[in-house]
Protein backbone atom coordinates (compact mmCIF):
# COMPACT_ATOMS: atom_id res chain seq x y z
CA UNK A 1 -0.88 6.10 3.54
CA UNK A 2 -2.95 8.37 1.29
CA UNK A 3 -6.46 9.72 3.09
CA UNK A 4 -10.00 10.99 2.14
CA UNK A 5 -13.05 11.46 4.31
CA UNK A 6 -11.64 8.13 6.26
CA UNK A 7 -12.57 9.22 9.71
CA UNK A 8 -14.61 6.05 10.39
CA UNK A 9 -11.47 3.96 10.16
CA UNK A 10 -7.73 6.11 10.01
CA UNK A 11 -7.11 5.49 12.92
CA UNK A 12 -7.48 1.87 13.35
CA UNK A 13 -5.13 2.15 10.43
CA UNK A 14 -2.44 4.07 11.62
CA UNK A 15 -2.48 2.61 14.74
CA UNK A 16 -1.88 -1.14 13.40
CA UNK A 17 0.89 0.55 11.59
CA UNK A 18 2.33 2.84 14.67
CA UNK A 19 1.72 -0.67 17.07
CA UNK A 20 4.17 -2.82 15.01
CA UNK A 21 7.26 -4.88 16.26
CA UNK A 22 9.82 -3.12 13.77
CA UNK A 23 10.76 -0.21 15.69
CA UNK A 24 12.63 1.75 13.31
CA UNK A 25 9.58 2.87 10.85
CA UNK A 26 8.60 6.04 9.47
CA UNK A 27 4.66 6.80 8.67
CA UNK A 28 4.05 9.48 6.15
CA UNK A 29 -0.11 10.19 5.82
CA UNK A 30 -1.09 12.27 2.73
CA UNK A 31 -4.33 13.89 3.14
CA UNK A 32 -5.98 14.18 -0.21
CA UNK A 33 -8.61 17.00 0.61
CA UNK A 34 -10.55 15.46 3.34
CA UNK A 35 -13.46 17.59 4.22
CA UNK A 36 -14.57 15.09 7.24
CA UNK A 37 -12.61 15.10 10.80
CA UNK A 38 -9.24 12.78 9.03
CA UNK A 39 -6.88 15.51 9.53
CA UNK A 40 -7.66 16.34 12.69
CA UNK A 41 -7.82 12.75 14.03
CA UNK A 42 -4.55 12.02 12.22
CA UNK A 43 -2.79 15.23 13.52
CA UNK A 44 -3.85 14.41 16.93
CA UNK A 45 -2.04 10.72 17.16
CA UNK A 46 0.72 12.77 15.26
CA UNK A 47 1.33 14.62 18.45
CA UNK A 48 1.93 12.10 20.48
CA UNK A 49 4.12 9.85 18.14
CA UNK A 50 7.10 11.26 16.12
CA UNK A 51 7.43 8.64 13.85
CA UNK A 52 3.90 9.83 11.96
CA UNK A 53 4.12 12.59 9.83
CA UNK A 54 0.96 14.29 8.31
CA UNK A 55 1.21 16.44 5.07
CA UNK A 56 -1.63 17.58 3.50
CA UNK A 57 -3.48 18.74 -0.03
CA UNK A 58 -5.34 21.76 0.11
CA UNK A 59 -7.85 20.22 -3.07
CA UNK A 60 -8.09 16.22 -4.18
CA UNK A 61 -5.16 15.47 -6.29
CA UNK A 62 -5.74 11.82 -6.34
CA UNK A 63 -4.49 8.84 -4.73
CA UNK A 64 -1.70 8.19 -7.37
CA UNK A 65 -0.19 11.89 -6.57
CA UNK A 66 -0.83 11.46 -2.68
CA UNK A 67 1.41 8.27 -2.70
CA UNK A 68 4.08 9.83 -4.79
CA UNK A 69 4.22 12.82 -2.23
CA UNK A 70 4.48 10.15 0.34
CA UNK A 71 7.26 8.35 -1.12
CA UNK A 72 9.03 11.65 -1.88
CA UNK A 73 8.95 12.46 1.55
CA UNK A 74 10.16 9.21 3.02
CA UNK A 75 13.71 8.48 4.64
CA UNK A 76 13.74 4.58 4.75
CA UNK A 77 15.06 2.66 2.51
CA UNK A 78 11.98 0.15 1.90
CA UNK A 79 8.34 1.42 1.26
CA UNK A 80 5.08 0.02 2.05
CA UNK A 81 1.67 1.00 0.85
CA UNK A 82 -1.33 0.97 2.80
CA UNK A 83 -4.67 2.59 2.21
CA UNK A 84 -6.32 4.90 4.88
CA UNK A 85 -9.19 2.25 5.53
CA UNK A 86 -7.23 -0.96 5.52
CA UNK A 87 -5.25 -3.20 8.49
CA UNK A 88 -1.69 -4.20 8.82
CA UNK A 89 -1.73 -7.40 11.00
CA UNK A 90 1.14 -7.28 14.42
CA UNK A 91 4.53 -8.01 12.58
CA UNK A 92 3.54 -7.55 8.99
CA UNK A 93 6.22 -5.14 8.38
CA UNK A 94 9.20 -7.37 10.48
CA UNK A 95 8.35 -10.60 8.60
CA UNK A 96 8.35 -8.61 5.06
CA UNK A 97 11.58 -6.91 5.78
CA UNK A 98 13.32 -9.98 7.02
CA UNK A 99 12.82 -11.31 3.91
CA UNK A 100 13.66 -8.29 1.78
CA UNK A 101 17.08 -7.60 3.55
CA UNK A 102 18.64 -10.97 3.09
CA UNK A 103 16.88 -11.00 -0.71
CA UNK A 104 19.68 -11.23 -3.41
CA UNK A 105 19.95 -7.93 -5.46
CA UNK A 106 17.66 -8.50 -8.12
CA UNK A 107 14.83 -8.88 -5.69
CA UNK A 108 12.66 -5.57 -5.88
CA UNK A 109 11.31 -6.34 -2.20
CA UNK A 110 9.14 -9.55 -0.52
CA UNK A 111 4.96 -9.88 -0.41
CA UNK A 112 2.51 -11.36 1.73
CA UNK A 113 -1.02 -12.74 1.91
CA UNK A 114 -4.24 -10.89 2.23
CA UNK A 115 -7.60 -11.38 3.17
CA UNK A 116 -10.82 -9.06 2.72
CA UNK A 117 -12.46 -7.87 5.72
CA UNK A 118 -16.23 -6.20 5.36
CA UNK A 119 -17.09 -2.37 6.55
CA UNK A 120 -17.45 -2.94 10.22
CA UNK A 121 -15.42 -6.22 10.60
CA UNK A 122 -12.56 -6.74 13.04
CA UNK A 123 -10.37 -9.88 12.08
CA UNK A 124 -9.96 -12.59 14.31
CA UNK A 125 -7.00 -14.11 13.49
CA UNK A 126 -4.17 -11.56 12.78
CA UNK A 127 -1.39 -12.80 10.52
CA UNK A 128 -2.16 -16.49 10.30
CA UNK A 129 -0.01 -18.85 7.76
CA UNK A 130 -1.03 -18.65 4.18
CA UNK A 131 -0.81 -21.37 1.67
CA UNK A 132 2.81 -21.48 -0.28
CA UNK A 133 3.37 -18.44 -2.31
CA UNK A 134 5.29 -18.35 -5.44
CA UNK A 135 8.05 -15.92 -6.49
CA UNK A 136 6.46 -12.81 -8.49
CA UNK A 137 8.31 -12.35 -11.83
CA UNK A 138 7.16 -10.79 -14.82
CA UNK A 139 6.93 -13.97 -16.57
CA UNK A 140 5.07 -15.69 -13.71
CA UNK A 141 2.61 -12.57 -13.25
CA UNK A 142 1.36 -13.60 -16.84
CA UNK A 143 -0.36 -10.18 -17.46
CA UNK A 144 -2.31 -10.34 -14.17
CA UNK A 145 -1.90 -7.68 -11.25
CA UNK A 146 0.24 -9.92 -8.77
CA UNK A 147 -0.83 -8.84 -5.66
CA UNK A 148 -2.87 -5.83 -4.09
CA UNK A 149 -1.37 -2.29 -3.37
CA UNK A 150 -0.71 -3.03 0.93
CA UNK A 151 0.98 -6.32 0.20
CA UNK A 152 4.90 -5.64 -1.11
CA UNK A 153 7.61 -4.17 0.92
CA UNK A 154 9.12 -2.58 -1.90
CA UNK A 155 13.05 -0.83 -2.35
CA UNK A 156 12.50 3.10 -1.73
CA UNK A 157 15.22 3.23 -4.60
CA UNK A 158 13.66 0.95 -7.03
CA UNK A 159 10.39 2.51 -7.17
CA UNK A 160 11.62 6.64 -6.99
CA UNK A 161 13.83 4.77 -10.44
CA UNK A 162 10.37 3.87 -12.33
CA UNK A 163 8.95 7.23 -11.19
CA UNK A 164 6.61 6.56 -8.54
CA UNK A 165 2.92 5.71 -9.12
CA UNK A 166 0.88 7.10 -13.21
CA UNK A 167 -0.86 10.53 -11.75
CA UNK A 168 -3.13 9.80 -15.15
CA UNK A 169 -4.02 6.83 -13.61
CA UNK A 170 -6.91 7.41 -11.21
CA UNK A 171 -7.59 3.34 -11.27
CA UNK A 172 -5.54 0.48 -10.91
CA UNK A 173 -2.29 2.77 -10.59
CA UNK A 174 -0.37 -0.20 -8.26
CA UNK A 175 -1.44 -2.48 -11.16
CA UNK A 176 0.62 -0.72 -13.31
CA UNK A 177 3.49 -0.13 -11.28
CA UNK A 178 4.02 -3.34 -10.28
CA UNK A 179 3.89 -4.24 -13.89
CA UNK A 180 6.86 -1.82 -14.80
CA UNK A 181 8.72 -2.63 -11.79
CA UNK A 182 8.47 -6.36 -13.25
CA UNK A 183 8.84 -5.92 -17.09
CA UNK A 184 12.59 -4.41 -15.89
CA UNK A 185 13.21 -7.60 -14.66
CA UNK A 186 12.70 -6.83 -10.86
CA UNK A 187 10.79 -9.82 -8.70
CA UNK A 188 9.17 -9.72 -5.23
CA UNK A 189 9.94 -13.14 -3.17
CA UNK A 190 6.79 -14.11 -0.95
CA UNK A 191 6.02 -14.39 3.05
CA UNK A 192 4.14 -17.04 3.98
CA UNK A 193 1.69 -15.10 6.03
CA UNK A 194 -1.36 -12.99 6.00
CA UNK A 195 0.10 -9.66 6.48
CA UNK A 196 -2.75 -6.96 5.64
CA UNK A 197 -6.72 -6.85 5.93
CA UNK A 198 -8.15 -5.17 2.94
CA UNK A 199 -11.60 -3.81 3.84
CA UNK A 200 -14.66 -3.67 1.55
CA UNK A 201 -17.01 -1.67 1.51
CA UNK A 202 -19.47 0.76 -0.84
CA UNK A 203 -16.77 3.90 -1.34
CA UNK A 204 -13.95 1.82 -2.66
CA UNK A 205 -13.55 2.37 -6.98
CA UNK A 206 -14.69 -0.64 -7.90
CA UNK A 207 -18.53 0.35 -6.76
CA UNK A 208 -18.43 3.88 -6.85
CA UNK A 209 -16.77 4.25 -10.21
CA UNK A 210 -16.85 0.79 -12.58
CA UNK A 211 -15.82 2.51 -15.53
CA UNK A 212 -13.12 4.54 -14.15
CA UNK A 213 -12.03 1.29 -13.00
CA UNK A 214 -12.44 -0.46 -16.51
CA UNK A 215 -11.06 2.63 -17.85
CA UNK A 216 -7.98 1.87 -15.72
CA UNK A 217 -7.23 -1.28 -16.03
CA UNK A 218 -7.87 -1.33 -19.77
CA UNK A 219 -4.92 1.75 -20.03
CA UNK A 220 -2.15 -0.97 -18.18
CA UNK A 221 -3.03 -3.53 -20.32
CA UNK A 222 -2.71 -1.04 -23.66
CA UNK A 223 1.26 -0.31 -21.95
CA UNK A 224 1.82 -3.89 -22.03
């Protein structure tokens, strides 16, 4: 989970990650520079749970570099991404990983559905069925990003083997790791459920910094 100034909502975050049925789960929180009270509200629940580790950037490095510190640092052999403002819905993580366990080996991990949720909004109707998803190949993604950056359980393995997440990349970095990840012949099998909440609101990229974004997404499609 990389963090910035996300005081308003980090810990609704982390909690709907520490409050999940699968037990045996590691939370690594990368603060990027915060300069609001996210550290401190982080390193308090850290405290009093042991599975949530905190490290920490002394300057902004960028959300690309605070996720590949976080997967650097992580013991389990699956990852899962999940921004500092967004939800994971009660047994998002058990329903992906029963899927990605029993996978067969060319699987890369599984994926579930999302739903957007606005600034102040808390969702009604946690993890509710989602209609059929297909298998996500790199033939079936068709040039389009397949899914957003909280919904894959991905191999800890697989991803450290692509190097991690484009530092250069300060826009759609999952977009382009995904797309690597697939172009080597890797797939993600789907979960029929709505796993994650992504919230939106007037900080995220796609408002704050259009061109970046454009800029972004334009540099994945030149690798294609």
């Amino acid at each position: 989970m990389p963090v910035r100034d996300a005081a308003p909502y980090v810990e609704a975050a982390v909690r709907s990650v520490l409050e999940q049925d699968l037990e045996e789960l590691e939370l690594v929180v990368v603060d990027d520079g915060s300069l609001d009270r996210t550290t401190d509200l982080v390193a308090d629940i850290a405290a009093r749970d042991g599975r949530l580790r905190l490290l920490r950037h002394g300057e902004p490095l960028g959300p690309s570099a605070a996720r590949n510190d976080g997967i650097a640092a992580a013991t389990a052999p699956f990852l899962c991404f999940l921004d500092g403002d967004d939800l994971m819905y009660p047994s998002s993580l058990r329903s992906r990983w029963e899927a990605a366990v029993v996978a067969p080996p060319g699987a890369a991990g599984s994926y579930c559905g999302w739903e957007s949720i606005g600034p102040d909004e808390v969702p009604r109707s946690p993890q509710r069925g989602t209609p059929s998803l297909p298998r996500v190949s790199y033939l079936q993604a068709d040039g389009e990003c397949p899914f957003i950056i909280s919904a894959p359980l991905v191999r800890t393995d697989v991803v450290r083997a692509v190097g991690g997440f484009d530092e250069a990349l300060h826009a759609a970095e999952d977009f382009d790791l995904w797309l690597r990840l697939l172009r080597e012949g890797w797939w993600f099998d789907p979960v029929g459920v709505i796993g994650v909440a992504y919230r939106q609101h007037g900080s995220g990229i796609m408002r704050t910094d259009v061109i970046g974004f454009v800029d972004g997404v334009t540099a994945v499609y030149d690798s294609l």
